[in-house]
Structure formats: C-alpha cells, structure tokens
C-alpha atoms as a PDB file:
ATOM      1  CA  UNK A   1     151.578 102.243  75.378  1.00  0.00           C
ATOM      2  CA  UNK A   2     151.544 100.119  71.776  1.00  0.00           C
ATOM      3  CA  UNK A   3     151.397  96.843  73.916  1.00  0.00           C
ATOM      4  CA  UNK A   4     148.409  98.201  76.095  1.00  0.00           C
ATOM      5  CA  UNK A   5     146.059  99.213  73.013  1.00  0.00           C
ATOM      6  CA  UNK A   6     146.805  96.213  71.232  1.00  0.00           C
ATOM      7  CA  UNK A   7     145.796  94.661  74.448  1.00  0.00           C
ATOM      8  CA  UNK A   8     143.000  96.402  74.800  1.00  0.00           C
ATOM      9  CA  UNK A   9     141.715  95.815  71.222  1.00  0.00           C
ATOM     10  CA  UNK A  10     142.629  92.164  71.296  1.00  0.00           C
ATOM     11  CA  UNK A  11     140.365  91.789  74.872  1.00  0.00           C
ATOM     12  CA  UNK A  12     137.615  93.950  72.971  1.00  0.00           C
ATOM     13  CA  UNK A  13     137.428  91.600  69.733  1.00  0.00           C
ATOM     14  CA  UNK A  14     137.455  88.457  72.304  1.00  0.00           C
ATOM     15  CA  UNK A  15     134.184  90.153  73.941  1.00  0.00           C
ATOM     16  CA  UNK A  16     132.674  90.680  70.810  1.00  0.00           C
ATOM     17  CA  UNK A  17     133.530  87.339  69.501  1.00  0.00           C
ATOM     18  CA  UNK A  18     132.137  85.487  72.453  1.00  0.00           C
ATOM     19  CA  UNK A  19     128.721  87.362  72.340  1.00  0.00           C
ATOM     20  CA  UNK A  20     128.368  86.757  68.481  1.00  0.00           C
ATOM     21  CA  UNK A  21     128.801  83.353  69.020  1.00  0.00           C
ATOM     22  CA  UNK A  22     125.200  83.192  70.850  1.00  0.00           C
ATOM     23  CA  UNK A  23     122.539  82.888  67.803  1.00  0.00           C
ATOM     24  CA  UNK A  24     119.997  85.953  67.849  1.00  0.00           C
ATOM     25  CA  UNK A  25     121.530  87.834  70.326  1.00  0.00           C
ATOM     26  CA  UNK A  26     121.887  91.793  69.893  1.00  0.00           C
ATOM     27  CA  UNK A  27     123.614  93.313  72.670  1.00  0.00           C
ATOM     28  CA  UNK A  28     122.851  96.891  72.850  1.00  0.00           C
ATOM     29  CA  UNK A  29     125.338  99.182  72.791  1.00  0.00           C
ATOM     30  CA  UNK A  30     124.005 101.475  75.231  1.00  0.00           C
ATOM     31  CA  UNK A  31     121.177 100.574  78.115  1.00  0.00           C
ATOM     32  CA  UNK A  32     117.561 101.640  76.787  1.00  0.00           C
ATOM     33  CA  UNK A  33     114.694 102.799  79.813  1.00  0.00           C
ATOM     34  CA  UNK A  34     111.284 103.025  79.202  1.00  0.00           C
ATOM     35  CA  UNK A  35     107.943 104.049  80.726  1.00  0.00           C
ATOM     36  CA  UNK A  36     104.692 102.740  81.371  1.00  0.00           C
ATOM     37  CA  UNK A  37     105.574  98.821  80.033  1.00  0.00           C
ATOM     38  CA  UNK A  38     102.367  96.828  81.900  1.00  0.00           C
ATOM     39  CA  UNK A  39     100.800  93.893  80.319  1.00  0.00           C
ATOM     40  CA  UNK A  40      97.997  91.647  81.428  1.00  0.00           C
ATOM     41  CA  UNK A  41      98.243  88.376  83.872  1.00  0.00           C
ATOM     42  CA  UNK A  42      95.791  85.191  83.117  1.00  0.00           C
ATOM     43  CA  UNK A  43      92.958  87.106  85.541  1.00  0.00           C
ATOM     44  CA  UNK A  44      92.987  89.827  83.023  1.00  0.00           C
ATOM     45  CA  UNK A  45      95.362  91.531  85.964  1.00  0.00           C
ATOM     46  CA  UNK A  46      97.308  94.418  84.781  1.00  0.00           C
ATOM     47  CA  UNK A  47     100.886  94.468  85.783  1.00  0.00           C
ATOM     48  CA  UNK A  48     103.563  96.898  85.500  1.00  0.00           C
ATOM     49  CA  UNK A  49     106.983  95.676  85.181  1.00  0.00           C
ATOM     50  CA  UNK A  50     108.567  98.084  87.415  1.00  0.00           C
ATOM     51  CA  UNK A  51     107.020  96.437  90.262  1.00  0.00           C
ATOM     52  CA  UNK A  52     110.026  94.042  89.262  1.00  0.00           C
ATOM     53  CA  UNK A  53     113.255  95.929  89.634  1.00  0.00           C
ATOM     54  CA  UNK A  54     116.015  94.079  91.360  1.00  0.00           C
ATOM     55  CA  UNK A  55     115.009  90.869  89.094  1.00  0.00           C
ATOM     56  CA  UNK A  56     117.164  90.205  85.799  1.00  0.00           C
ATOM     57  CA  UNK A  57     113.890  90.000  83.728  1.00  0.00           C
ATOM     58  CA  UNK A  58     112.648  88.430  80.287  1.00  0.00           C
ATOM     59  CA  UNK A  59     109.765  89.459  78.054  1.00  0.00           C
ATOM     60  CA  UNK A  60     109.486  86.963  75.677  1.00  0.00           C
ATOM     61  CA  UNK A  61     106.716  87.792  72.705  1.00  0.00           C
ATOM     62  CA  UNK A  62     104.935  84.637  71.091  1.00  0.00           C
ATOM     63  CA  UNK A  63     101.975  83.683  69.803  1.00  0.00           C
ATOM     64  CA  UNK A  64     100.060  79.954  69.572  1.00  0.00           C
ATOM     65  CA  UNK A  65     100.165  79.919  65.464  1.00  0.00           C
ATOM     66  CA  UNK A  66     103.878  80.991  65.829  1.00  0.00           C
ATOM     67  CA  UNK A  67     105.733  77.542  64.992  1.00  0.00           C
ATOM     68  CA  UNK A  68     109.355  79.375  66.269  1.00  0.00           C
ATOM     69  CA  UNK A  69     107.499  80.300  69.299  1.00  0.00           C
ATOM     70  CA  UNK A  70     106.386  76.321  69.730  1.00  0.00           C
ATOM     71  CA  UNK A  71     109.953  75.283  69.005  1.00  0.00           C
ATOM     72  CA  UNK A  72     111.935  77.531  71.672  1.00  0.00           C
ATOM     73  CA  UNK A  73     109.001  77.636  74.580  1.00  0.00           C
ATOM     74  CA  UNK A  74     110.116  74.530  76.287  1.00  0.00           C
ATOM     75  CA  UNK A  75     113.726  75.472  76.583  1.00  0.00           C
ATOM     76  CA  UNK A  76     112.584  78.959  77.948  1.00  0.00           C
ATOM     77  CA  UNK A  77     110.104  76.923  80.394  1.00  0.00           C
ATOM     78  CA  UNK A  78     113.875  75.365  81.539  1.00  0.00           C
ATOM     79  CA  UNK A  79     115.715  78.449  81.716  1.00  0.00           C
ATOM     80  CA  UNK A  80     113.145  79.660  84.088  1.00  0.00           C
ATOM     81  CA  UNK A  81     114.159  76.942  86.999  1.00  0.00           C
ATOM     82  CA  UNK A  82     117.885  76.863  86.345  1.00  0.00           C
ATOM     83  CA  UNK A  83     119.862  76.774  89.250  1.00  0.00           C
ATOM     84  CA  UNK A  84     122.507  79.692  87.905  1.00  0.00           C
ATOM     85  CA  UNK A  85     119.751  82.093  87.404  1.00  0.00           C
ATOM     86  CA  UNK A  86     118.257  82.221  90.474  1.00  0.00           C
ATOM     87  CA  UNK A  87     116.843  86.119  90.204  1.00  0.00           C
ATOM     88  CA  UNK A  88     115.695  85.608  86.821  1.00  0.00           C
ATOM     89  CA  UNK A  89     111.637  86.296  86.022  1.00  0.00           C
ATOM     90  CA  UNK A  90     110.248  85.241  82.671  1.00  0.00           C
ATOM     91  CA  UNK A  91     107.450  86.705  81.362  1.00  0.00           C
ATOM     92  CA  UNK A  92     105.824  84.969  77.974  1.00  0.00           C
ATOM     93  CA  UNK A  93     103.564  87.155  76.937  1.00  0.00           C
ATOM     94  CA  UNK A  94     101.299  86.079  74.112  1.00  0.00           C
ATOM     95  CA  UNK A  95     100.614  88.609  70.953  1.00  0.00           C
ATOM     96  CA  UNK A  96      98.772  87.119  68.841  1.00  0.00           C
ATOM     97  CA  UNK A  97      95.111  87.874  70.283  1.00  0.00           C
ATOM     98  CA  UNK A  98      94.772  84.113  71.504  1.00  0.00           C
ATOM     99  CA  UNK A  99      91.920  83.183  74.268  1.00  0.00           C
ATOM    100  CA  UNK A 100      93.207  82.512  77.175  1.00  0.00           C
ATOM    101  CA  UNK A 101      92.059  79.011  76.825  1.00  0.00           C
ATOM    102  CA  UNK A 102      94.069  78.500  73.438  1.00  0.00           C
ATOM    103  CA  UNK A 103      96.902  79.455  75.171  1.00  0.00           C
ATOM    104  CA  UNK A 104      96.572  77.463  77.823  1.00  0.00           C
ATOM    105  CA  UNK A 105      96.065  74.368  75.528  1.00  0.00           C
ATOM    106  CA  UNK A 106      99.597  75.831  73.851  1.00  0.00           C
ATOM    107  CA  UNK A 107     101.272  76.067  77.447  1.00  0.00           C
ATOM    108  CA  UNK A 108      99.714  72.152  77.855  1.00  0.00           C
ATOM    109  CA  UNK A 109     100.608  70.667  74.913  1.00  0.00           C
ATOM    110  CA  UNK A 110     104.223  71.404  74.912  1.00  0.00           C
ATOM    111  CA  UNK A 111     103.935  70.961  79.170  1.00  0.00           C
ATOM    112  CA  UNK A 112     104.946  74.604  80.191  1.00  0.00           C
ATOM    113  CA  UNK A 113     104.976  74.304  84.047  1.00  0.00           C
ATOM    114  CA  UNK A 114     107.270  77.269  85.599  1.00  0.00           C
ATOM    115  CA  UNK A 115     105.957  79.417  83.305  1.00  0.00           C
ATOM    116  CA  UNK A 116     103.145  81.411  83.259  1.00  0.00           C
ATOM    117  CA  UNK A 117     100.643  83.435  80.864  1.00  0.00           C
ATOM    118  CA  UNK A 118     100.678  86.937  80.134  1.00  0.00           C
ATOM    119  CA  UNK A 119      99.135  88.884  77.328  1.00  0.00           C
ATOM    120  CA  UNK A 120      99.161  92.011  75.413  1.00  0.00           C
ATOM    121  CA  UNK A 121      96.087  92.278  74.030  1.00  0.00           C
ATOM    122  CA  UNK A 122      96.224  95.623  72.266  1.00  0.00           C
ATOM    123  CA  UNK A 123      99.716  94.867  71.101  1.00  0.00           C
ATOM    124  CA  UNK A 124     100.480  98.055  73.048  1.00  0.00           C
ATOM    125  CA  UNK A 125     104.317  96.474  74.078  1.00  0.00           C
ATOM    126  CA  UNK A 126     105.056  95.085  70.267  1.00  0.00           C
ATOM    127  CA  UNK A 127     104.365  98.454  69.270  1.00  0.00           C
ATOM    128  CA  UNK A 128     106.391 100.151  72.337  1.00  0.00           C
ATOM    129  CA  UNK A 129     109.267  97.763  71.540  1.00  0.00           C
ATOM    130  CA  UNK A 130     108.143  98.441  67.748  1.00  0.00           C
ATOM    131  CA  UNK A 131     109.133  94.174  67.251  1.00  0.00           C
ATOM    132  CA  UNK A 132     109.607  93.051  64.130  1.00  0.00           C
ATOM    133  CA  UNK A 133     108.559  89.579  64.403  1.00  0.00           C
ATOM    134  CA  UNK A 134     108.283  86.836  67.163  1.00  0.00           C
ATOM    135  CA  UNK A 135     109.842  85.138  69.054  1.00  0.00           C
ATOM    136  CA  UNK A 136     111.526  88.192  70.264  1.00  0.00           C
ATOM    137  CA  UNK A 137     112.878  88.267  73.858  1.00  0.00           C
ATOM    138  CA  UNK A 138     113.695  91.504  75.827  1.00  0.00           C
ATOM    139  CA  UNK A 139     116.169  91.466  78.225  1.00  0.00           C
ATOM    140  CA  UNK A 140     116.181  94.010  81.308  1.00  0.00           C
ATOM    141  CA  UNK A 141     118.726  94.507  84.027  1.00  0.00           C
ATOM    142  CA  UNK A 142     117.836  94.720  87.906  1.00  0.00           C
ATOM    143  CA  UNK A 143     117.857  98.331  87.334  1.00  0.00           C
ATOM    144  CA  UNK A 144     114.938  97.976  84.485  1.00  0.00           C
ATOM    145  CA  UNK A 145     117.064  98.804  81.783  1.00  0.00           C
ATOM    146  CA  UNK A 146     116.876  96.453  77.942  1.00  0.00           C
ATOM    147  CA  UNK A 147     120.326  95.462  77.475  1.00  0.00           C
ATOM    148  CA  UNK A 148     119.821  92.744  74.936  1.00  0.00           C
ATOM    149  CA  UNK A 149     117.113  91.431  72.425  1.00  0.00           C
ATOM    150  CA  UNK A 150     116.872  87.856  71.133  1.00  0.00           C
ATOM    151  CA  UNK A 151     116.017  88.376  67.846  1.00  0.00           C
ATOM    152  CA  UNK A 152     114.283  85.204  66.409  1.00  0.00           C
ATOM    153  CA  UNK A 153     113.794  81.641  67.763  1.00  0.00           C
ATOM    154  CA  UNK A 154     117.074  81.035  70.520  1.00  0.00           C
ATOM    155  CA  UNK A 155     118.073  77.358  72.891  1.00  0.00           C
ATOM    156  CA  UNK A 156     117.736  78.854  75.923  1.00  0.00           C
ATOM    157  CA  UNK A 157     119.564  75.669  77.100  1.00  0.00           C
ATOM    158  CA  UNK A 158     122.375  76.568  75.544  1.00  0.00           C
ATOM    159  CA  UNK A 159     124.688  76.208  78.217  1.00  0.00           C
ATOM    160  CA  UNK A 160     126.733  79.461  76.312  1.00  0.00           C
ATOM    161  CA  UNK A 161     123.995  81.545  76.791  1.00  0.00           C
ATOM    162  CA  UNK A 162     123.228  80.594  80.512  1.00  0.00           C
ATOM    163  CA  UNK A 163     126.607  81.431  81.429  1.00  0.00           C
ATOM    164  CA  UNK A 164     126.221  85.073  79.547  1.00  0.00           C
ATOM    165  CA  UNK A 165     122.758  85.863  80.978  1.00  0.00           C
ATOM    166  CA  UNK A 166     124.237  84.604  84.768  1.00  0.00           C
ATOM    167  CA  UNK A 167     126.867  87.061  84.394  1.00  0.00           C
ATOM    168  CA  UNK A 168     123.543  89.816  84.728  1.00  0.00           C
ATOM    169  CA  UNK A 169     122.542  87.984  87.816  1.00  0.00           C
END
C-alpha cells in the first residue's frame, strides 16, 4: 500500500511538473460552464459559442495597441492550421473598441490568414470572464467547459504546448 501512494504521488508531481513547465498556463482545477458567452463576427454577426460544442475551442482576448497581443498573434494564426489539432477553433476576439478596419490593418500587418475577427464591443465577455489583462486565452473542452486560461502573452508554437492542448482533441 506504501509503494502504491508513493506511486501515486510521484505520477501526480510528474503531472504537475509537466504542465508548469508551459509559461502562462493555469489549469483549472475543476471544469467551469457558463451561459450566454456570444460575441460579434466581422458583419457585426452575433454568435454564440455553443453553436460550437464538439470543437476544442480558444477565445483569445487582444487588442491592436496591445504590443503582447502583436507579439503572440502570429504563432496563434499557426496553431490554428496545425496538423495535430485538427478540431481546434480559434476565436481572436478584439477588446479594445478597435474599428473593424484597424483591426483588419492589425490582422494585415502581422499577415493573419487562418484567423479571423471577432469582437466584443461592450466588453460584455472580459467582464463575464472578469480578465485581468490581455492577451488572455480561454480554453474550452468539446463539451463547452474552460479548463485552462493562458494568462499573459504564450508561443503557441511551442511544440510542449501543442502536444498538451492535442491531448484535448
């Protein structure tokens, strides 16, 4: 019985170890649901993200003025046609009350193309998600449920992180 909690503990830590290794990431500790989460397409569209169940999904908040935003967007514009992540949908959604042209001279400038824009004009989804900054991304499971935030600016090349997030898949 000794040999099977030390086991146990030692497999735990190893868990633990391997997600804090992963820059930004906050795994919650139990799976968080929520209601009413819609946010606007670039045709002033509303969409509701339940409509997306069965997809592992990704809210990622930015803004054009936000330089960590700038810095990650083109690794999250990757992540969004890798091969391991084939049921993965990305969803950038700018928060910082930019036109639609601005931040489609944003998306241009850094040449975003499997991405596309969303916006949350009234900040009603910061405040839902009550975000303390951005870059923040929300992670959701097929089932619609967060089970991780990146907290802060992330690679989302980072071949660590693709392998995590696949494992969701």
């Amino acid at each position: 019985m000794r040999f099977l909690i030390i086991f146990i503990f030692l497999l735990f830590n190893s868990l633990i170890a391997e997600s804090a290794d992963l820059k930004n990431l906050v795994i919650n500790k139990e799976l968080k649901k929520y209601d009413g989460l819609t946010f606007l397409d670039a045709q002033n569209k509303q969409l509701d993200l339940n409509d997306y169940k069965g997809n592992l999904i990704l809210l990622n908040f930015w803004a054009t003025w936000c330089v960590p935003c700038k810095d990650e967007m083109p690794s999250l514009d990757a992540l969004q046609i890798h091969t391991k992540l084939d049921n993965l949908k990305i969803f950038p959604i700018n928060v910082g009350k930019d036109s639609f042209e601005k931040s489609s001279e944003f998306f241009e400038e850094l040449e975003i193309k499997n991405l596309e824009l969303y916006f949350d004009p009234p900040t009603t989804l910061a405040k839902k998600f009550r975000l303390r900054g951005i870059p923040t991304s929300i992670l959701f499971n097929k089932d619609g449920f967060e089970f991780a935030r990146v907290i802060g600016s992330i690679d989302f090349k980072d071949e660590k992180f693709v392998e995590w997030l696949s494992s969701f898949n």
